[in-house]
Protein backbone atom coordinates (compact mmCIF):
# COMPACT_ATOMS: atom_id res chain seq x y z
CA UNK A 1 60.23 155.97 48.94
CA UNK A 2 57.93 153.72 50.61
CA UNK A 3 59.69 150.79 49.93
CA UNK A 4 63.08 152.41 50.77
CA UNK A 5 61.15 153.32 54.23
CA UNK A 6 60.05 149.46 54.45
CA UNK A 7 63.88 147.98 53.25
CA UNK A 8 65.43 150.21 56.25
CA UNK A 9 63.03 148.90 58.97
CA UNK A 10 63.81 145.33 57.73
CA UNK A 11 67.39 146.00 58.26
CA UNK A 12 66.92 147.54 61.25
CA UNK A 13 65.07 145.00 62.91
CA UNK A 14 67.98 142.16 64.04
CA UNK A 15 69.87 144.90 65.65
CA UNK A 16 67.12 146.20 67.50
CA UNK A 17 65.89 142.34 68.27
CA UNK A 18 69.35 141.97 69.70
CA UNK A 19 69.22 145.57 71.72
CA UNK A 20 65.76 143.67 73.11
CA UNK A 21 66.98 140.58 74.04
CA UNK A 22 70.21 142.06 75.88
CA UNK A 23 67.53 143.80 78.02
CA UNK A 24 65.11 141.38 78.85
CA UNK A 25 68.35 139.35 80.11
CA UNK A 26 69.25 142.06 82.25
CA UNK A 27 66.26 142.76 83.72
CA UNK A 28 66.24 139.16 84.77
CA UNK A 29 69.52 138.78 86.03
CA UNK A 30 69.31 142.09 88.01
CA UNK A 31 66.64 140.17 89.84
CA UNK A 32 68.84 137.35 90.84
CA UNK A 33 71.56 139.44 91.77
CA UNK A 34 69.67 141.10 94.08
CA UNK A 35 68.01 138.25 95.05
CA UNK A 36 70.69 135.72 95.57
CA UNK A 37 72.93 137.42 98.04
CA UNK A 38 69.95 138.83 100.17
CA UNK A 39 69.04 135.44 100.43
CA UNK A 40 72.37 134.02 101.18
CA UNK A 41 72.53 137.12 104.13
CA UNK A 42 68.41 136.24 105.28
CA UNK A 43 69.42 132.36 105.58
CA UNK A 44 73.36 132.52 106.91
CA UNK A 45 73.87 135.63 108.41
CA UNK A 46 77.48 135.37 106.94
CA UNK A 47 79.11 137.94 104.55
CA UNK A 48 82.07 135.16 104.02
CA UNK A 49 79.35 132.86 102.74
CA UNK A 50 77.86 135.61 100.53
CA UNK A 51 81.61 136.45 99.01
CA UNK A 52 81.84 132.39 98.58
CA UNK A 53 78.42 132.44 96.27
CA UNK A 54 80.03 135.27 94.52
CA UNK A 55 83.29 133.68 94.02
CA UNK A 56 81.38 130.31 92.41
CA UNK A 57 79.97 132.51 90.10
CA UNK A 58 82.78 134.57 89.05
CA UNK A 59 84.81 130.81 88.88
CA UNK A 60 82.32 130.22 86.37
CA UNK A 61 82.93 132.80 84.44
CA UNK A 62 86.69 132.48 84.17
CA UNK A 63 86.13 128.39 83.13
CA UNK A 64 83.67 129.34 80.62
CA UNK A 65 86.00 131.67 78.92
CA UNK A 66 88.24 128.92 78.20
CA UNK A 67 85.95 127.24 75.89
CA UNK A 68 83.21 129.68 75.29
CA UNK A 69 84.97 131.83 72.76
CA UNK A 70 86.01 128.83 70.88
CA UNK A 71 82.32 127.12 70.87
CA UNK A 72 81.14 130.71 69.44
CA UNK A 73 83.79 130.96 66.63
CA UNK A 74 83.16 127.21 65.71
CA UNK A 75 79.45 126.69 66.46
CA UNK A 76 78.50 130.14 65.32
CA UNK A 77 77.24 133.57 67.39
CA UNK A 78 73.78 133.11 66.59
CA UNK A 79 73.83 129.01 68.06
CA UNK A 80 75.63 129.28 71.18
CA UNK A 81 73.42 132.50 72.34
CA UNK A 82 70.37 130.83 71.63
CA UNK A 83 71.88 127.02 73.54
CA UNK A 84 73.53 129.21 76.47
CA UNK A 85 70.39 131.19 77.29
CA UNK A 86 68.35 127.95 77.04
CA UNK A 87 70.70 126.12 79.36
CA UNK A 88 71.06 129.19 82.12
CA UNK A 89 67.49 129.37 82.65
CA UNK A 90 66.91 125.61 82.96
CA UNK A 91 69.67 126.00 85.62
CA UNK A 92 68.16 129.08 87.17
CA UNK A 93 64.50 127.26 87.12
CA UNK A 94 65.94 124.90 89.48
CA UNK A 95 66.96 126.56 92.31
CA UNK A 96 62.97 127.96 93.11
CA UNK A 97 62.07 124.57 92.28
CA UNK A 98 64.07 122.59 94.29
CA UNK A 99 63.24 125.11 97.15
CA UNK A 100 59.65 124.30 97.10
CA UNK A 101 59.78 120.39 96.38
CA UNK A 102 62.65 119.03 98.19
CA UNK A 103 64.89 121.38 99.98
CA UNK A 104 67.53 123.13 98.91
CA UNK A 105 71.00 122.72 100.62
CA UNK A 106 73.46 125.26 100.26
CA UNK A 107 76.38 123.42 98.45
CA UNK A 108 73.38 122.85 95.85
CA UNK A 109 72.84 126.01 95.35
CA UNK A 110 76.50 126.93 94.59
CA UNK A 111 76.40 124.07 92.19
CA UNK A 112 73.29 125.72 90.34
CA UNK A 113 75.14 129.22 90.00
CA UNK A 114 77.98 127.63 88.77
CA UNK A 115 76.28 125.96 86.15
CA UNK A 116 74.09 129.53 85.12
CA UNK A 117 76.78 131.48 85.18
CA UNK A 118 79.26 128.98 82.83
CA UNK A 119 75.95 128.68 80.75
CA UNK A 120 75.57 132.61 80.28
CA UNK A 121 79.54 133.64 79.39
CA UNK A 122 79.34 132.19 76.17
CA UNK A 123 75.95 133.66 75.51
CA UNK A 124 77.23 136.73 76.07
CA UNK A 125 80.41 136.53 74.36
CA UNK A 126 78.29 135.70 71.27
CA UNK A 127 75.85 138.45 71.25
CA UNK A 128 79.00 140.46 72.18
CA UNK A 129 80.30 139.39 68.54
CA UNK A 130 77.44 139.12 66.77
CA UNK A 131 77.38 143.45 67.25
CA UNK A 132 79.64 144.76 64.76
CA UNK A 133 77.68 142.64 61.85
CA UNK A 134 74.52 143.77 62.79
CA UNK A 135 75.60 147.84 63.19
CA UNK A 136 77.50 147.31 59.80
CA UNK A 137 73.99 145.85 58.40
CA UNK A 138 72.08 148.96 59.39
CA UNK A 139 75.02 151.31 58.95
CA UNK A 140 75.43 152.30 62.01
CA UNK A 141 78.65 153.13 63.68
CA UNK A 142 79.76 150.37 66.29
CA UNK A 143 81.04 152.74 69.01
CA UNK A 144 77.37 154.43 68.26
CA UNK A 145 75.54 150.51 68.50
CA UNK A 146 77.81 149.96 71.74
CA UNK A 147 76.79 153.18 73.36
CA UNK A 148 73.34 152.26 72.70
CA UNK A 149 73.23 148.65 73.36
CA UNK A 150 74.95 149.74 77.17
CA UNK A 151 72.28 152.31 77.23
CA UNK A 152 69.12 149.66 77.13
CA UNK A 153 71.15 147.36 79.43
CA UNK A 154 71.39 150.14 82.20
CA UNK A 155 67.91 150.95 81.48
CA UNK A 156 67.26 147.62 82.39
CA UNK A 157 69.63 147.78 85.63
CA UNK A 158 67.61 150.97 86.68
CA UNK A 159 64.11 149.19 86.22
CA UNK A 160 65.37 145.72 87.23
CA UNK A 161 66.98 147.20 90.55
CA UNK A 162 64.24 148.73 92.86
CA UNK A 163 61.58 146.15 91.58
CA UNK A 164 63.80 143.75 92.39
CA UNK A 165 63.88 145.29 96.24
CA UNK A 166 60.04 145.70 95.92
CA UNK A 167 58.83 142.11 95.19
CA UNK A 168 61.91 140.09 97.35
CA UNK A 169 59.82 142.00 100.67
CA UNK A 170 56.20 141.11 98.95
CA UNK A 171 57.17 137.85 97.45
CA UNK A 172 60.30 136.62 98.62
CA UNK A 173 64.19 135.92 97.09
CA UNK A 174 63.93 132.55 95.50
CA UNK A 175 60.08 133.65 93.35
CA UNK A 176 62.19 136.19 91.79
CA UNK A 177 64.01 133.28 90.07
CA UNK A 178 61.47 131.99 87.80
CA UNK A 179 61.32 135.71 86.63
CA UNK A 180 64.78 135.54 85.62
CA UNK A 181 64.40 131.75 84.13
CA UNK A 182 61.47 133.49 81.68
CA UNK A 183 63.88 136.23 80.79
CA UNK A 184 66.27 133.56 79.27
CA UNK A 185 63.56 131.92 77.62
CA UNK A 186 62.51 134.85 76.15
CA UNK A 187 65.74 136.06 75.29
CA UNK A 188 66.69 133.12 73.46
CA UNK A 189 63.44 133.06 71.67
CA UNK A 190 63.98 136.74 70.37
CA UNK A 191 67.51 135.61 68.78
CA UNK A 192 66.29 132.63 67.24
CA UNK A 193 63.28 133.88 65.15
CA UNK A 194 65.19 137.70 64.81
CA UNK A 195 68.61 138.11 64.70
CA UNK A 196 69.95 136.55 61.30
CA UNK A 197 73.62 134.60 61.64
CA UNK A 198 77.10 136.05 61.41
CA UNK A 199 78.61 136.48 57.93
CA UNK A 200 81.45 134.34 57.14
CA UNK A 201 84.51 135.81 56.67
CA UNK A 202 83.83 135.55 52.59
CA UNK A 203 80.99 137.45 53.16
CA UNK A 204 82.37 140.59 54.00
CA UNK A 205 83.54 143.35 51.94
CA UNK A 206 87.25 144.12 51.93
CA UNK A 207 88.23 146.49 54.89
CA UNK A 208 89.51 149.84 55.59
CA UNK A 209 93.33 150.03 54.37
CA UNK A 210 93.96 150.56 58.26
CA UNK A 211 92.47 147.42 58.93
CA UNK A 212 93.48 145.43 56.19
CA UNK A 213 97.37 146.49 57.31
CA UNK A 214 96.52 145.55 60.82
CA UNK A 215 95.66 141.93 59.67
CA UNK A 216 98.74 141.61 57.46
CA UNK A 217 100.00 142.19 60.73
CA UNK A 218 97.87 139.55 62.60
CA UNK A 219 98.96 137.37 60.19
CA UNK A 220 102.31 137.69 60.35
CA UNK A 221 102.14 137.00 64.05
CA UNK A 222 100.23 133.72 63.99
CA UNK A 223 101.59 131.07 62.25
CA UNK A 224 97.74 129.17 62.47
CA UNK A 225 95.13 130.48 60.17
CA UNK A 226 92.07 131.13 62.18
CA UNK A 227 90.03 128.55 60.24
CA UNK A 228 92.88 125.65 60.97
CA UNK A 229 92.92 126.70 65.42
CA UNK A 230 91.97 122.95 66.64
CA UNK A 231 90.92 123.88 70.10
CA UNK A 232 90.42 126.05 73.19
CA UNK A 233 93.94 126.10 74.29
CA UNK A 234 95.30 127.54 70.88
CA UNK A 235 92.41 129.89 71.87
CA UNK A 236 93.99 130.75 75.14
CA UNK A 237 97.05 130.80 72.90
CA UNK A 238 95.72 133.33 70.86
CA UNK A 239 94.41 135.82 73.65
CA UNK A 240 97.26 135.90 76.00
CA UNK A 241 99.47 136.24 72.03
CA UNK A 242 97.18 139.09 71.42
CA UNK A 243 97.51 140.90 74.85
CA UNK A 244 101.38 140.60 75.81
CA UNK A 245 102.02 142.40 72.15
CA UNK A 246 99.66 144.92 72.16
CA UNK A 247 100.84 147.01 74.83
CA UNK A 248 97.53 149.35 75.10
CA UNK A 249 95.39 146.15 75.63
CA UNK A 250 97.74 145.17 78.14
CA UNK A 251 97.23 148.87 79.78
CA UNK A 252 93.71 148.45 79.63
CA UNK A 253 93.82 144.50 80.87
CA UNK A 254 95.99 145.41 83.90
CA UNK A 255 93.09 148.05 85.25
CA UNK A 256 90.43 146.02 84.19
CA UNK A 257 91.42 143.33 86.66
CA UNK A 258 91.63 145.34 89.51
CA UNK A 259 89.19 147.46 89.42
CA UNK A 260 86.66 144.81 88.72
CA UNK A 261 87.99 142.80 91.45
CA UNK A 262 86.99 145.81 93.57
CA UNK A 263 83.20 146.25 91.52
CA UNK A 264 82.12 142.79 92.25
CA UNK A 265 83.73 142.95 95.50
CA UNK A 266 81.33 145.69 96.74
CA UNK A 267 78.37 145.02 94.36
CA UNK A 268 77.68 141.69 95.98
CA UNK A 269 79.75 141.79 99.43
CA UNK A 270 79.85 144.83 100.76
CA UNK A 271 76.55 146.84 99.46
CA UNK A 272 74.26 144.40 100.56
CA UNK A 273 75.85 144.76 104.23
CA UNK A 274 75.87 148.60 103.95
CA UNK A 275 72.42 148.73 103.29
CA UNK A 276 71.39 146.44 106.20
CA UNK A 277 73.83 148.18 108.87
CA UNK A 278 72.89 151.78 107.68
CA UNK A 279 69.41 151.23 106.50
CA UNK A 280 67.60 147.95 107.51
CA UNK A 281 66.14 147.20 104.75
CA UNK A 282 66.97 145.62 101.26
CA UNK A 283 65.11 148.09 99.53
CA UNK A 284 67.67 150.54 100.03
CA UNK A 285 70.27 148.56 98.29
CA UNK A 286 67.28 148.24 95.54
CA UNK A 287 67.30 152.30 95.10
CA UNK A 288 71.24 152.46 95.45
CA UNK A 289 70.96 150.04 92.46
CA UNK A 290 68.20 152.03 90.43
CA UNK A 291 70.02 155.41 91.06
CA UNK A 292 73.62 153.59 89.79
CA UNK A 293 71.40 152.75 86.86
CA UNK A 294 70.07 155.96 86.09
CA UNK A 295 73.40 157.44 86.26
CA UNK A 296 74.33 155.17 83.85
CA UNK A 297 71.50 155.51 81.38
CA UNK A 298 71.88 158.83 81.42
CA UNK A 299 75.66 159.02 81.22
CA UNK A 300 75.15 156.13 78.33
CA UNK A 301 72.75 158.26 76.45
CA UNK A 302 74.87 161.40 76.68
CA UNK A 303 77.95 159.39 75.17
CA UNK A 304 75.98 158.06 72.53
CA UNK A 305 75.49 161.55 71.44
CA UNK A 306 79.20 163.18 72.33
CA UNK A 307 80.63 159.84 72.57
CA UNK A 308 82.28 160.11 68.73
CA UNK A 309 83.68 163.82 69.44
CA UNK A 310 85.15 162.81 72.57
CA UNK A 311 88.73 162.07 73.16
CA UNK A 312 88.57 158.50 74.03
CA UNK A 313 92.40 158.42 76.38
CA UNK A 314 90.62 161.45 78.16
CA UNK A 315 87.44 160.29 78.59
CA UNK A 316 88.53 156.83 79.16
CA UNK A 317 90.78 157.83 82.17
CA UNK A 318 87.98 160.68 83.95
CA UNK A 319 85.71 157.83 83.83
CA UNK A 320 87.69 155.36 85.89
CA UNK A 321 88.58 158.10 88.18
CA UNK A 322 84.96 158.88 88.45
CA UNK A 323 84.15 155.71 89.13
CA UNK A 324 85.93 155.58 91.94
CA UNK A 325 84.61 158.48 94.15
CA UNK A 326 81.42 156.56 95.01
CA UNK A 327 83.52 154.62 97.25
CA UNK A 328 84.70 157.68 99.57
CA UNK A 329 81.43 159.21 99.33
CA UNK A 330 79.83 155.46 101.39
CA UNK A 331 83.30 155.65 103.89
CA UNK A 332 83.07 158.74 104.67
CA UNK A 333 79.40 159.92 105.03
CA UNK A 334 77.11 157.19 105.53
CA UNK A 335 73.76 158.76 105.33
CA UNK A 336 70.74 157.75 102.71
CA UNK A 337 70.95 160.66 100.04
CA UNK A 338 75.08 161.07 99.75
CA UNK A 339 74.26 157.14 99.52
CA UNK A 340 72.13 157.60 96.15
CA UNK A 341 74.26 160.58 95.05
CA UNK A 342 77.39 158.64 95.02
CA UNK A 343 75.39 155.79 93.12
CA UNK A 344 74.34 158.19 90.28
CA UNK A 345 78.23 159.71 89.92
CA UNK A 346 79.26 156.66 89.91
CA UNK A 347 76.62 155.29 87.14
CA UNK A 348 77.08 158.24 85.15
CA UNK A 349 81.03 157.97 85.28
CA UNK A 350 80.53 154.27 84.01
CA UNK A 351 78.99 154.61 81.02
CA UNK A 352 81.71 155.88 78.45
CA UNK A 353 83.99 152.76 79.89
CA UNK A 354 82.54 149.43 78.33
CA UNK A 355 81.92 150.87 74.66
CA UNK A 356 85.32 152.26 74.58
CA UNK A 357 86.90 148.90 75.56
CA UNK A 358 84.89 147.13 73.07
CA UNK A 359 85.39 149.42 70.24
CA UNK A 360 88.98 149.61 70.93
CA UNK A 361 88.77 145.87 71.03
CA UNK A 362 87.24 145.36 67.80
CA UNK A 363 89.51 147.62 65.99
CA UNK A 364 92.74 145.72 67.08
CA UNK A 365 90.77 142.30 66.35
CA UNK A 366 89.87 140.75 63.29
CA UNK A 367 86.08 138.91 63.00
CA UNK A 368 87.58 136.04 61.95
CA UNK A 369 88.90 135.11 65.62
CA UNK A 370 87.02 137.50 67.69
CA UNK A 371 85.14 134.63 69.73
CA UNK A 372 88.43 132.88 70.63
CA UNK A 373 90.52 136.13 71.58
CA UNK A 374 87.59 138.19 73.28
CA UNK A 375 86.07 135.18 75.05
CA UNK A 376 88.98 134.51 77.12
CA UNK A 377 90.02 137.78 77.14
CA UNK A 378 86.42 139.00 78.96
CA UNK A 379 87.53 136.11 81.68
CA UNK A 380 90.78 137.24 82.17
CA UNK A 381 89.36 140.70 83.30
CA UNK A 382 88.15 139.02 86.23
CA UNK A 383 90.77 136.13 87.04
CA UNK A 384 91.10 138.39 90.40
CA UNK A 385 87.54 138.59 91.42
CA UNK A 386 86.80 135.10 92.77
CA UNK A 387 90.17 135.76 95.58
CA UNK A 388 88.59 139.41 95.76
CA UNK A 389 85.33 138.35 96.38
CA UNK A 390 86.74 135.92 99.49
CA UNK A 391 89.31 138.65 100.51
CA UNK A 392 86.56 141.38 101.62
CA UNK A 393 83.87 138.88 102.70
CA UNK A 394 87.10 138.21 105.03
CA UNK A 395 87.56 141.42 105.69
CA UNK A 396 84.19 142.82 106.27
CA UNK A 397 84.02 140.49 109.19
CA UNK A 398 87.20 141.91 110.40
CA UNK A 399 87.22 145.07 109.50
CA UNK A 400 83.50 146.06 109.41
CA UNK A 401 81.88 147.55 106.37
CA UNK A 402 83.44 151.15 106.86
CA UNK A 403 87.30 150.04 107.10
CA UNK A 404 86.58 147.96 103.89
CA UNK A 405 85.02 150.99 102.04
CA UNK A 406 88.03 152.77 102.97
CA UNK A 407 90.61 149.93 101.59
CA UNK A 408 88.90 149.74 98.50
CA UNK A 409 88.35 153.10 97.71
CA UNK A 410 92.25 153.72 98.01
CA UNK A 411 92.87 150.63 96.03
CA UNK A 412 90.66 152.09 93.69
CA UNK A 413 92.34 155.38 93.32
CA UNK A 414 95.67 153.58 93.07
CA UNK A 415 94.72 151.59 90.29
CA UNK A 416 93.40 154.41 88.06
CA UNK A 417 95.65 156.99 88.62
CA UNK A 418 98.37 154.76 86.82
CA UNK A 419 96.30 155.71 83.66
CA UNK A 420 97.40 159.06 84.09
CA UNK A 421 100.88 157.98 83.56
CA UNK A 422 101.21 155.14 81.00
CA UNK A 423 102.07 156.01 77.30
CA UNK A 424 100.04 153.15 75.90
CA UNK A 425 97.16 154.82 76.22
CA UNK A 426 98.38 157.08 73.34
CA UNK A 427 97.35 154.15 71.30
CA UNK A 428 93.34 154.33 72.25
CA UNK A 429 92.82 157.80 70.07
CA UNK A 430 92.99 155.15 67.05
CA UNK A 431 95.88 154.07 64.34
CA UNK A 432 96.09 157.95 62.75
CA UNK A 433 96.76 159.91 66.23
CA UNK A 434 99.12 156.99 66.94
CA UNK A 435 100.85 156.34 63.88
CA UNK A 436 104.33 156.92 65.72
CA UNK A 437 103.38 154.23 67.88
CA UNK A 438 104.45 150.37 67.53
CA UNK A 439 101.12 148.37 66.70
CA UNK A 440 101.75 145.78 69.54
CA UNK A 441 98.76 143.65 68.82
CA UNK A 442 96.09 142.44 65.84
CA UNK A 443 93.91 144.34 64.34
């Protein structure tokens, strides 16, 4: 019994070393994103220049895709996590340290989050794929693992958030940074002595008979073996082959761009401004941050409980919708406390979203080419952003802060109501509740 007890904590142990490292990185990078647009705002003035920072980093993103996923598949999950949170902090490091030696210009800075944020999506995308193993390891069920592994990331958020307001007014934005370069450090650290590698496909024991169908299926739609892909673009190949036959990942994709286009928009344009127009002070974007991240610890805690008896079409559709009162909440009464309240609704409508996506993902994906279809699939989701970013830094200016609330909050409502009404979504319940349905895309 004792050494049962013992075998079960040894198994348990990578998953929960990668649950830890995914919120140390957090807790950093909430600092910096705090940090980097309050100190684009302190030293410019300019909410087009803040949108511009945003849009480098969201550029990023989108270029890493195109290789990342391949790198991860090729190089292996466990490698390119360790290398990308290596080379983001060394990028991060820089920026505090140029400050203080010689000056820091702004076009470097824009360089420097470039080069984090193409250093981070592949990180990401690994521990991303390195999951499933690791909750099939311990026995755990992967919408269960993804519930909790959102869960310690919005914990994070929440802590990450107001002492992130606290110390930029006692220490100032760019001291923050070397914070954040640790949390990499550490991060990468945790992986490499923890987390064990992915299996190789030969590894694995034979699948579910629903899955093992599904990738007769893949197969019969790629004429490459995954092992024989040379490169990114058959990558790219592979994702956009993936999406345009699967019509419930094309549901999802089509929302997914839109409405983060209209997250990052106001997460690092407009919220920053609201707080400063309404409230003076950064510290009340800080507790706007901390109560969106208590909403969506508690919402992500809740889910991991009910998450498995939940309808996932229903619960997937109430939680965009949800997500998107927040936004005429801020436009129409801008006062402190409907301020936090509409951060906590919002929070707690968010959490179901991200483990249903992945675990919808994962069924309709086989491991074998998970880094090269998710990895560019995770930057198509924000293609939009980086003209998103640069349309409401425009219009903010124009507009003011209130009249772009109110354009993004009916954007908003536009874009989720259409899950409402498309049959694809009939798909998400899984292969048995949709057996009458085409399979459009892999498994």
């Amino acid at each position: 019994m004792i050494q049962h007890h013992k075998d079960m904590k040894r198994e348990s142990l990578p998953i929960l070393a990668l649950f830890g490292a995914n919120g140390i990185s957090v807790l950093g990078s909430m600092l910096t994103a705090l940090a980097i647009p309050w100190f684009v705002l302190q030293t410019t003035g300019s909410a087009a220049q803040m949108g511009l920072t945003a849009c480098v980093e969201v550029v990023a993103n989108l270029v890493a895709g195109a290789f990342g996923g391949t790198l991860v598949d090729r190089m292996g999950q466990k490698r390119i996590s360790i290398l990308a949170d290596l080379a983001s902090g060394f990028a991060v490091a820089l920026v505090p340290l140029l400050y203080y030696t010689v000056g820091l210009a702004f076009w470097q800075l824009l360089v420097l989050v470039f080069c984090a944020s193409f250093c981070n999506t592949p990180g990401t995308t690994a521990r991303t794929v390195l999951l499933p193993d690791l909750a099939e390891l311990t026995g755990m069920r992967f919408e269960l693992a993804s519930s909790i592994l959102q869960a310690i990331q919005r914990g994070a958020g929440l802590l990450g958030a107001p002492l992130a307001g606290a110390l930029i007014v006692i220490v100032g934005t760019t001291r923050l940074l070397w914070v954040d370069a640790t949390s990499f450090l550490l991060s990468a650290c945790i992986v490499a002595l923890v987390v064990p590698a992915s299996r190789t496909s030969t590894d694995r024991e034979a699948p579910p008979e629903g899955h093992r169908i599904a990738e007769i299926q893949a197969e019969e739609r790629f004429d490459v073996p995954s092992e024989e892909i040379p490169s990114w673009q058959a990558g790219f190949k592979l994702s956009f082959q993936t999406l345009w036959r699967d019509r419930l990942m094309l549901a999802i994709m089509f929302v997914l761009i839109i409405t983060n286009l209209l997250d990052a928009s106001f997460f690092a344009v407009v919220m920053p401004i609201y707080a400063r127009v309404h409230f003076g002070s950064v510290l009340a974007f800080g507790l706007a941050s901390a109560a969106f991240g208590g909403g969506a610890l508690f919402g992500s805690i809740l889910f991991s409980i009910l998450g498995v008896k939940l309808p996932r079409r229903v619960t997937f559709t109430l939680a965009f919708i949800g997500m998107g009162l927040p936004f005429w909440t801020l436009a129409l009464l801008p006062v402190f406390p409907a301020m936090l309240l509409a951060a906590a609704v919002g929070g707690i409508a968010s959490a179901p979203i991200n483990p249903i996506i992945m675990t919808v993902a994962m069924e309709r994906v086989s491991a074998e080419i998970r880094g090269r279809v998710l990895g560019p699939l995770i930057a198509l989701a924000q293609i939009a952003v980086p003209l998103g970013l640069l349309l409401i830094g425009a219009s903010v200016e124009r507009l003011g802060v209130q009249g772009t609330l109110f354009l993004i909050a009916a954007a908003y409502l536009v874009a989720t109501l259409s899950l409402l009404f498309n049959p694809a979504l009939r798909q998400m319940e899984g292969r048995a509740e949709a057996e009458n349905e085409p399979v459009a895309g892999p498994a």
